[in-house]
PDB file of N, CA and C in Angstrom:
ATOM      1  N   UNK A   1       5.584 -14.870  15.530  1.00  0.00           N
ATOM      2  CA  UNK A   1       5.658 -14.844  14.076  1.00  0.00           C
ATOM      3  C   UNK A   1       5.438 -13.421  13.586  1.00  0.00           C
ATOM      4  N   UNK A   2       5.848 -12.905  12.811  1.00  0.00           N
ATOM      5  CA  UNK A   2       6.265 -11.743  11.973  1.00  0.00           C
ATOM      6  C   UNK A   2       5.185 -11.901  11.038  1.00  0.00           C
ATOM      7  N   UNK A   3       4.528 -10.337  11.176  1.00  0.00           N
ATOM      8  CA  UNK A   3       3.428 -10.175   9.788  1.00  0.00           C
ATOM      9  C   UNK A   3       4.230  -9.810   8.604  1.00  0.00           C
ATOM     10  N   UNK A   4       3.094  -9.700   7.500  1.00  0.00           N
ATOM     11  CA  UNK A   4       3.439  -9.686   6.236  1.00  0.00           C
ATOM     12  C   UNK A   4       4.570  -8.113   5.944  1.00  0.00           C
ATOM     13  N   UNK A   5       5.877  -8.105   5.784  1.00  0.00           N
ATOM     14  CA  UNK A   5       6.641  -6.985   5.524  1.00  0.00           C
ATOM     15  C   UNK A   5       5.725  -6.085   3.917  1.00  0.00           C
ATOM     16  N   UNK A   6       5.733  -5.167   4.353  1.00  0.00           N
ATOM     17  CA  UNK A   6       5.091  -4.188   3.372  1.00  0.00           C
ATOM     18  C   UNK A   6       5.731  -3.269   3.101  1.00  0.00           C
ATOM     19  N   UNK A   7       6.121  -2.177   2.132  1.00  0.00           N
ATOM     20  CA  UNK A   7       7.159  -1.392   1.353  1.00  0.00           C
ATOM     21  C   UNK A   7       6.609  -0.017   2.406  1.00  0.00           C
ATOM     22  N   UNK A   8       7.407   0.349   3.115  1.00  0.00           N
ATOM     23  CA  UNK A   8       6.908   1.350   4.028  1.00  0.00           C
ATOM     24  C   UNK A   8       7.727   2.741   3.669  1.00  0.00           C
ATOM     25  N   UNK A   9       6.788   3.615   3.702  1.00  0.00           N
ATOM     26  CA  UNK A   9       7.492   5.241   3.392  1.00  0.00           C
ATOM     27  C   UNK A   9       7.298   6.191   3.963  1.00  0.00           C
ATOM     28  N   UNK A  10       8.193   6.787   4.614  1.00  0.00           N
ATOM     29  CA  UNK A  10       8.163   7.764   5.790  1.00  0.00           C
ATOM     30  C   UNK A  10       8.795   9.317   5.073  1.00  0.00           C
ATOM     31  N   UNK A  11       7.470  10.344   5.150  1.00  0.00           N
ATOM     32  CA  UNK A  11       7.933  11.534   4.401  1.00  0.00           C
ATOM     33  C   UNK A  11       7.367  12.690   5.956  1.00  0.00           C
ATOM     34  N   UNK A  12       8.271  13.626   5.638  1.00  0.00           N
ATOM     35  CA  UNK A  12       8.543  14.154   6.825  1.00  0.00           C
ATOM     36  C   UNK A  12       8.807  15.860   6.551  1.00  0.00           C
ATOM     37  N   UNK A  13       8.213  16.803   7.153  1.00  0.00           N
ATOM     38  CA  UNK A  13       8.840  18.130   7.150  1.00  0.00           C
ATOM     39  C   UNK A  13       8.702  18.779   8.282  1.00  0.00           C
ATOM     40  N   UNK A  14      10.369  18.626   8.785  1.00  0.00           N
ATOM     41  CA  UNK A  14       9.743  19.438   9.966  1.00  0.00           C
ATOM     42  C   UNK A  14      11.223  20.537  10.381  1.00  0.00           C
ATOM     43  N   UNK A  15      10.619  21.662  10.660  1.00  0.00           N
ATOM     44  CA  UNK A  15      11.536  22.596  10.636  1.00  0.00           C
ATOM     45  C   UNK A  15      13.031  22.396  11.356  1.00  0.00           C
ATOM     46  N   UNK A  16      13.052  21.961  12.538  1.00  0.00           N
ATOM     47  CA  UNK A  16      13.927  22.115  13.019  1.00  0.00           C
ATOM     48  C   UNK A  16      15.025  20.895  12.627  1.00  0.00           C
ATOM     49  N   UNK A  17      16.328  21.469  11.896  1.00  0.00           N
ATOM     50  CA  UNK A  17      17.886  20.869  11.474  1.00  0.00           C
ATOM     51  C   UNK A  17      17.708  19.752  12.598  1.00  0.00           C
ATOM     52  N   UNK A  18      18.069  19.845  14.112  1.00  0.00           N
ATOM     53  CA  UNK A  18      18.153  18.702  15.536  1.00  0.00           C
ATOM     54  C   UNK A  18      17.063  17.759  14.963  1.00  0.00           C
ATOM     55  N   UNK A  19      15.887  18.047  15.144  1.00  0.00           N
ATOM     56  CA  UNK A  19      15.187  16.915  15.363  1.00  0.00           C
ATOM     57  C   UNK A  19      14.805  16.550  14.016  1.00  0.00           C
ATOM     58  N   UNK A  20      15.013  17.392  12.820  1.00  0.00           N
ATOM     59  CA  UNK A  20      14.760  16.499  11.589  1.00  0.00           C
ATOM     60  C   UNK A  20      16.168  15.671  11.158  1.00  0.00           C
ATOM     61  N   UNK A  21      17.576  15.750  11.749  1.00  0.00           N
ATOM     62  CA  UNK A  21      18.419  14.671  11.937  1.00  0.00           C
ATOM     63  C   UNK A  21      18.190  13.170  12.982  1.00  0.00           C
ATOM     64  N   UNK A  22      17.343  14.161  13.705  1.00  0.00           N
ATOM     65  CA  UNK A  22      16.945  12.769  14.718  1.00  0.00           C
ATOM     66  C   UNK A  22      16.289  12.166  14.271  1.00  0.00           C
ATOM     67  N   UNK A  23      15.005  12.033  13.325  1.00  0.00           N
ATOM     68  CA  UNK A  23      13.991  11.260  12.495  1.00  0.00           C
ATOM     69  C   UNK A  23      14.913  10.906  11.643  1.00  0.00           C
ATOM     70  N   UNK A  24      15.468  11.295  10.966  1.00  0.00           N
ATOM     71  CA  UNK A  24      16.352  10.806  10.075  1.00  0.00           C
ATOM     72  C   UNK A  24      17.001   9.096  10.163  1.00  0.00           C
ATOM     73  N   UNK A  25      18.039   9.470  11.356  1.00  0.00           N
ATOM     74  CA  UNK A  25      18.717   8.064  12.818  1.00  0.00           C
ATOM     75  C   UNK A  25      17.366   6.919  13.190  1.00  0.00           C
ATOM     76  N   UNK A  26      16.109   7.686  13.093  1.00  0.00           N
ATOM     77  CA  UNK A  26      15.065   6.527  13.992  1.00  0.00           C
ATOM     78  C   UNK A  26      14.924   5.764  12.825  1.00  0.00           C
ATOM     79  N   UNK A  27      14.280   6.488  11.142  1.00  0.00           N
ATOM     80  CA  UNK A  27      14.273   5.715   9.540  1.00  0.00           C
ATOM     81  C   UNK A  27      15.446   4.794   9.464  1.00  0.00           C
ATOM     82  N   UNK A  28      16.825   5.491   9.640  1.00  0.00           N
ATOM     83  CA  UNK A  28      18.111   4.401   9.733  1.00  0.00           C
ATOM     84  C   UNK A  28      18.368   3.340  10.645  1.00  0.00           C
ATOM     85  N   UNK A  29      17.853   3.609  11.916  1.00  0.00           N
ATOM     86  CA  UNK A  29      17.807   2.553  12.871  1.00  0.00           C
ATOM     87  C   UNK A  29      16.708   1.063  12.427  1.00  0.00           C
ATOM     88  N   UNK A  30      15.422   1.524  11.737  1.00  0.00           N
ATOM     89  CA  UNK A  30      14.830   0.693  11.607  1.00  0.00           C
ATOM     90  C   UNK A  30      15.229   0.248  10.122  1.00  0.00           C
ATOM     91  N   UNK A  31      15.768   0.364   8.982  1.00  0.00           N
ATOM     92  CA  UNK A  31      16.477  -0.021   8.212  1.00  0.00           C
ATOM     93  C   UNK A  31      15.978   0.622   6.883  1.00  0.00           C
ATOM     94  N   UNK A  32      15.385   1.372   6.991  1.00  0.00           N
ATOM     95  CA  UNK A  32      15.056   2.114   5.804  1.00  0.00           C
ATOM     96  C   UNK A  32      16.075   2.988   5.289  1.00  0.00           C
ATOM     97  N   UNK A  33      15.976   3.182   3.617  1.00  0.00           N
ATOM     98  CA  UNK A  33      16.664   3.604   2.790  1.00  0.00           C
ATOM     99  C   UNK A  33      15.959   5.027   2.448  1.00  0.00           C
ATOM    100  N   UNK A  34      17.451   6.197   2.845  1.00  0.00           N
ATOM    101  CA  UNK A  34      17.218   7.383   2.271  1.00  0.00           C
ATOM    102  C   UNK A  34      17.092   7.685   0.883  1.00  0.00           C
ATOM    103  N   UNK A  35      15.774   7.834   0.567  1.00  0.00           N
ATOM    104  CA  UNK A  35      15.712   7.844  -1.003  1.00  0.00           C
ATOM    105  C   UNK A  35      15.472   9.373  -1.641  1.00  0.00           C
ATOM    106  N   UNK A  36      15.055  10.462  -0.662  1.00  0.00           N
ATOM    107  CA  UNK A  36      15.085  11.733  -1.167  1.00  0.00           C
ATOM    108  C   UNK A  36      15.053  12.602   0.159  1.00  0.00           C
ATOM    109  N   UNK A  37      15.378  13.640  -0.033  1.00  0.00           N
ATOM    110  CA  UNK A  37      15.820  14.273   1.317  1.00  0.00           C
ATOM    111  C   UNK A  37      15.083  14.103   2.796  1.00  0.00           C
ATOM    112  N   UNK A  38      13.499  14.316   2.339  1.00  0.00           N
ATOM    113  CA  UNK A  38      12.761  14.047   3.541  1.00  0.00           C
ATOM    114  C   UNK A  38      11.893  12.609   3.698  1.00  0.00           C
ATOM    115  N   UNK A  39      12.770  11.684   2.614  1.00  0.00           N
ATOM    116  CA  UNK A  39      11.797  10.622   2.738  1.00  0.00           C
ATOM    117  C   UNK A  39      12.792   9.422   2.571  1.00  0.00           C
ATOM    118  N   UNK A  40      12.036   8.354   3.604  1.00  0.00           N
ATOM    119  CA  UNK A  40      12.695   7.056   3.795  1.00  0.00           C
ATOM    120  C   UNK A  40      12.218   5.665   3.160  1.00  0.00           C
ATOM    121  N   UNK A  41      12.221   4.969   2.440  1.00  0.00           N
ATOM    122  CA  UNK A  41      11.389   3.778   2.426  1.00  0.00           C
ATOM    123  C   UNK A  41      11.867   2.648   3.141  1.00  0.00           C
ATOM    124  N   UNK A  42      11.347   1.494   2.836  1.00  0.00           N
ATOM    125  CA  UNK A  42      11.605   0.288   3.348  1.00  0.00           C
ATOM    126  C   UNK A  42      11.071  -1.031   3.746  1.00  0.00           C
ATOM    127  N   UNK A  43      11.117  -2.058   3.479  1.00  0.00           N
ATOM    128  CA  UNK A  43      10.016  -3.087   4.090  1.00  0.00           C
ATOM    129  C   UNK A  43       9.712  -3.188   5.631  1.00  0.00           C
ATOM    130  N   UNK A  44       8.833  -3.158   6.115  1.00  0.00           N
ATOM    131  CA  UNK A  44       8.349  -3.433   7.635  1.00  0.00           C
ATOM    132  C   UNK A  44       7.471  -4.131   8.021  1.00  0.00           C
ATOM    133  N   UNK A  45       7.116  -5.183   8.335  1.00  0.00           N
ATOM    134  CA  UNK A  45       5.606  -5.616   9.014  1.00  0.00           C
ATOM    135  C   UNK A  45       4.704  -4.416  10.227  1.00  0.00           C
ATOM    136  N   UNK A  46       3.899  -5.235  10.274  1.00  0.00           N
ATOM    137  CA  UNK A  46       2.906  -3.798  11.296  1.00  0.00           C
ATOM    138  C   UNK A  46       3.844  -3.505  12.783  1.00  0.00           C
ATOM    139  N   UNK A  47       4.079  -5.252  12.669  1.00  0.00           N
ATOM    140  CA  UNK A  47       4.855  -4.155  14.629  1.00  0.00           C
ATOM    141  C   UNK A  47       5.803  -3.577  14.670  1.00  0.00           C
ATOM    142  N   UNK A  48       6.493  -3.498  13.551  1.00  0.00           N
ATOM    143  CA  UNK A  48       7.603  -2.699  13.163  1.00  0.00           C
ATOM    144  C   UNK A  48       7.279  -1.244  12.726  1.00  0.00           C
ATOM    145  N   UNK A  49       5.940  -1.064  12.478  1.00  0.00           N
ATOM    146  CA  UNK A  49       5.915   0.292  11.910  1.00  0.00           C
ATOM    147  C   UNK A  49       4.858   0.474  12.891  1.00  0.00           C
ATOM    148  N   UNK A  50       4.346   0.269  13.750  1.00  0.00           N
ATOM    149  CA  UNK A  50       3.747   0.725  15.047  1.00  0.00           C
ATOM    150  C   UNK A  50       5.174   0.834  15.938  1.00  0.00           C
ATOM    151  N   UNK A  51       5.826  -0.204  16.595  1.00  0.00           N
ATOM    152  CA  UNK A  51       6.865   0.798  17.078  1.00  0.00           C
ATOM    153  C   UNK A  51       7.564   1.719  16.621  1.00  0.00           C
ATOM    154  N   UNK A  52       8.143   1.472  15.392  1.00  0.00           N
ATOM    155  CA  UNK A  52       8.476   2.928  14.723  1.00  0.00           C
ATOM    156  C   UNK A  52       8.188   4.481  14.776  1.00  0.00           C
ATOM    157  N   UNK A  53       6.564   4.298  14.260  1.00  0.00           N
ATOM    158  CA  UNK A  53       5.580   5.285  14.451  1.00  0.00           C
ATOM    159  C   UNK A  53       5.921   6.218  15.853  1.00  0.00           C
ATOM    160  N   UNK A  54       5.600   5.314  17.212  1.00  0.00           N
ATOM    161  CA  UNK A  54       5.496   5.717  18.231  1.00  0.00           C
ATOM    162  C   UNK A  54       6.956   6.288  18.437  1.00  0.00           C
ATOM    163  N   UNK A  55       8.048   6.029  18.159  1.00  0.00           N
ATOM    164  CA  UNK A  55       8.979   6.439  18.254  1.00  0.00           C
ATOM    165  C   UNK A  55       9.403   7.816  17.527  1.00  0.00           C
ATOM    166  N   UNK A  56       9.025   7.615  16.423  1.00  0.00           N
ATOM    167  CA  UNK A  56       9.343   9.450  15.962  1.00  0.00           C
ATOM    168  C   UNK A  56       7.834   9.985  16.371  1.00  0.00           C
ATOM    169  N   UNK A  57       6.963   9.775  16.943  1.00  0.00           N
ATOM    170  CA  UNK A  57       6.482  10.636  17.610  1.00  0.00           C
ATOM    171  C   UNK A  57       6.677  10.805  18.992  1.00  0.00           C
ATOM    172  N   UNK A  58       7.629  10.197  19.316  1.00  0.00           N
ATOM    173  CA  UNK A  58       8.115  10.645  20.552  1.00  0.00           C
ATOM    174  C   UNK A  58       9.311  11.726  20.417  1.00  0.00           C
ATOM    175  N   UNK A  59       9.883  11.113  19.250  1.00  0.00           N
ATOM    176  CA  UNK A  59      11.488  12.192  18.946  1.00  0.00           C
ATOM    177  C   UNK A  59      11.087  13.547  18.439  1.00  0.00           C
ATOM    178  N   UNK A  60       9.533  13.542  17.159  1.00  0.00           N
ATOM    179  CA  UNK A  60       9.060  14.945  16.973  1.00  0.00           C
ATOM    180  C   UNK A  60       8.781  15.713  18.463  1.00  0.00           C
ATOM    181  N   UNK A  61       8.052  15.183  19.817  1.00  0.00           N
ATOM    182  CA  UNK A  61       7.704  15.430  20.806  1.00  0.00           C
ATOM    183  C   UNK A  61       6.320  17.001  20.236  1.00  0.00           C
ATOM    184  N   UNK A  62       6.855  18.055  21.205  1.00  0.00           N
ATOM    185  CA  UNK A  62       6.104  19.457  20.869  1.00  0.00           C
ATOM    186  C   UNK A  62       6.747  20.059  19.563  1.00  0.00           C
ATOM    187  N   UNK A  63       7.550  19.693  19.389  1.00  0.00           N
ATOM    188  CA  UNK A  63       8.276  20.440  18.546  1.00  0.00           C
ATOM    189  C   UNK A  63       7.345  20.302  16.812  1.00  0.00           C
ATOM    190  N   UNK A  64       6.930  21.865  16.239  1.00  0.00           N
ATOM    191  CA  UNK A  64       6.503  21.630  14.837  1.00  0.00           C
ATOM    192  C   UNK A  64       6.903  20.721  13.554  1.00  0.00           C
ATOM    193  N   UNK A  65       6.134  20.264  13.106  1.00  0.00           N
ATOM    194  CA  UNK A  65       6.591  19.453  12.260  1.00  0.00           C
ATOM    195  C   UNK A  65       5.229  18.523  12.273  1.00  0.00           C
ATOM    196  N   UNK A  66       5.378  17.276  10.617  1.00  0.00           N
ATOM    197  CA  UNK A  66       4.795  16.633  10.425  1.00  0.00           C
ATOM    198  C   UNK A  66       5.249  15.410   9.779  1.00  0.00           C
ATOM    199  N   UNK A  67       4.606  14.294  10.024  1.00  0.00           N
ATOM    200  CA  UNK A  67       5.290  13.026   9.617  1.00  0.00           C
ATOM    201  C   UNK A  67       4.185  12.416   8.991  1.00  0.00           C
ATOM    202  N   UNK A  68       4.390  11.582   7.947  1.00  0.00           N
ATOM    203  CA  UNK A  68       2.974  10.895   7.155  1.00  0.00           C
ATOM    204  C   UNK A  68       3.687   9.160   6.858  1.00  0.00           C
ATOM    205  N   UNK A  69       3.347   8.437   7.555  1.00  0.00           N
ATOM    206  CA  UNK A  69       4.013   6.904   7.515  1.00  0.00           C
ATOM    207  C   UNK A  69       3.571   6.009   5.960  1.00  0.00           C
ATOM    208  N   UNK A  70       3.068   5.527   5.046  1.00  0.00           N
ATOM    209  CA  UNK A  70       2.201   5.150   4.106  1.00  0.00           C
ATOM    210  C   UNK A  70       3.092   3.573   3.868  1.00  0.00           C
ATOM    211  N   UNK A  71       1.914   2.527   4.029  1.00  0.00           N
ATOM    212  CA  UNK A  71       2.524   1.368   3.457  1.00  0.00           C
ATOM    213  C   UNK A  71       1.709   0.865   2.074  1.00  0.00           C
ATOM    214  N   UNK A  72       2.700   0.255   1.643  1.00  0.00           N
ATOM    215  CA  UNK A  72       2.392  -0.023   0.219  1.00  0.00           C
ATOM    216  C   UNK A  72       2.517  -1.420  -0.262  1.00  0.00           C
ATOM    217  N   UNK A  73       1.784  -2.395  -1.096  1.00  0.00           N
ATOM    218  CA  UNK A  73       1.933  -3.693  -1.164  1.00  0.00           C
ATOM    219  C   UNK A  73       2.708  -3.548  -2.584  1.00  0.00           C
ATOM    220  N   UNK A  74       3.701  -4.757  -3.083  1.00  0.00           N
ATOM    221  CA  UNK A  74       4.085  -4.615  -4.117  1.00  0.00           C
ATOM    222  C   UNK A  74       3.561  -4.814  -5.654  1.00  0.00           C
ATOM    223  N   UNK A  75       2.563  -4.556  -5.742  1.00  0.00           N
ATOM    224  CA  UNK A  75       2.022  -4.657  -6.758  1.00  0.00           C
ATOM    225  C   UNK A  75       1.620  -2.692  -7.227  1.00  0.00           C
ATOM    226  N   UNK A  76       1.148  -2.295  -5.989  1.00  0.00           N
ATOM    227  CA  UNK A  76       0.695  -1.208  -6.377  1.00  0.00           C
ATOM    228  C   UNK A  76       2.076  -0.325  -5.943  1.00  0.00           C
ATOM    229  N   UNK A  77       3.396  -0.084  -5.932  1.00  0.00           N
ATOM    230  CA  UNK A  77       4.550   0.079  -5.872  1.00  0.00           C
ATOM    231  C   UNK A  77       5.286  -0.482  -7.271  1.00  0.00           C
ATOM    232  N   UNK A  78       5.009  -1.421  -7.704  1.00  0.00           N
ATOM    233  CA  UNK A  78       5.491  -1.862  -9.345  1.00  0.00           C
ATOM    234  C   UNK A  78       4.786  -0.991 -10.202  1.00  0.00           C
ATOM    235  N   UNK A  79       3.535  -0.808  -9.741  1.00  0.00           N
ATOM    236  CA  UNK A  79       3.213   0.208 -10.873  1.00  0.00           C
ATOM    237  C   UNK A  79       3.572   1.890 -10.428  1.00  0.00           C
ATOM    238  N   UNK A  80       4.370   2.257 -10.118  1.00  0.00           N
ATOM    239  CA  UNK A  80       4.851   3.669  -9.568  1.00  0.00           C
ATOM    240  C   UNK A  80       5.312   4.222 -11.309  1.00  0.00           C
ATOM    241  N   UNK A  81       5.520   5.158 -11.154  1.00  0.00           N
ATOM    242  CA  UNK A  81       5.674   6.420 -12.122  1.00  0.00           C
ATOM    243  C   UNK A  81       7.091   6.904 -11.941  1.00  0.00           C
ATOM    244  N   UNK A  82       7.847   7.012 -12.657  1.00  0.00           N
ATOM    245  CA  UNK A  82       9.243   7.551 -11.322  1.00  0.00           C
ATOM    246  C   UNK A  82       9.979   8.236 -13.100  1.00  0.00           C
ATOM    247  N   UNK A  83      10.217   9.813 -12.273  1.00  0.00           N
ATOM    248  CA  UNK A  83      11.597  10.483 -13.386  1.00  0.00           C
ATOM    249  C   UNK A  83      12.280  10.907 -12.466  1.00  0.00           C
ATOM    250  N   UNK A  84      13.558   9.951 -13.169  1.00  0.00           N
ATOM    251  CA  UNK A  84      15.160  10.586 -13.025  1.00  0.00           C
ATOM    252  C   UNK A  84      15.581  11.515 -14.150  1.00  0.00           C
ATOM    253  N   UNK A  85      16.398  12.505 -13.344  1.00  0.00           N
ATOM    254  CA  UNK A  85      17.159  13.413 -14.518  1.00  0.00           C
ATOM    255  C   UNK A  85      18.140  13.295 -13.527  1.00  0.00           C
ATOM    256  N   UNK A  86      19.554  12.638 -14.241  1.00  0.00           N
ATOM    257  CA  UNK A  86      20.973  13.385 -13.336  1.00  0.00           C
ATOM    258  C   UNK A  86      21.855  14.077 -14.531  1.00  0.00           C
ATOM    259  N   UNK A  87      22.266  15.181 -14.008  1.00  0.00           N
ATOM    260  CA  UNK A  87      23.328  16.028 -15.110  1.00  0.00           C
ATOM    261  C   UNK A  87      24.585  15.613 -14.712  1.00  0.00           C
ATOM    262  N   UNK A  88      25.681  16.284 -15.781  1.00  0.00           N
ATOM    263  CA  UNK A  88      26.629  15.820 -15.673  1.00  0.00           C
ATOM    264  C   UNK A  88      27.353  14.752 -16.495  1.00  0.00           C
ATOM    265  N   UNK A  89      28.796  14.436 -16.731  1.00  0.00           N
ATOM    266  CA  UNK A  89      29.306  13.667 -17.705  1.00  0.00           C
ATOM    267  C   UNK A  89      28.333  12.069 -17.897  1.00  0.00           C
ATOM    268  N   UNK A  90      28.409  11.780 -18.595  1.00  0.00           N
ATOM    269  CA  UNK A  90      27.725  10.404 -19.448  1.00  0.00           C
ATOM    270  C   UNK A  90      28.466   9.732 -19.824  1.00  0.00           C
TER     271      UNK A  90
END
């Protein structure tokens, strides 16, 4: 049985173009949505974001960089803060 899926967000900076495309593929593999350049969200239960986890820290390996995983329940995600500005015709 599958634990409780929780709104999961994966923010990430890590220098190198290769392996910050490769974190990129591991967020898409597990089904998360690119929502801003270095960050992924998505629902996951825990064993999904423990294997996950272990996996882009296997793909970061030695290489610099940092990854910060954060899950979130939906209540405290409904109350988020959020500005859009897009330019351009209307």
């Amino acid at each position: 049985m599958r634990g409780q899926e929780l709104l999961t967000l994966v923010i990430y900076d890590i220098t190198s173009d290769r392996i910050r495309l490769r974190i990129a593929d591991v967020c898409k593999d597990y089904g998360l949505d690119h929502i801003q350049y270095s960050v992924f969200s998505g629902p996951l239960d825990s064993t999904r974001r423990k294997e996950m986890f272990a996996r882009l820290d296997q793909t970061l390996g030695d290489n610099e960089g940092k990854i910060l995983m954060l899950q979130i329940c939906e209540r405290d995600f409904a109350a988020k803060c959020e500005i859009i500005r897009i330019t351009g015709d209307r």
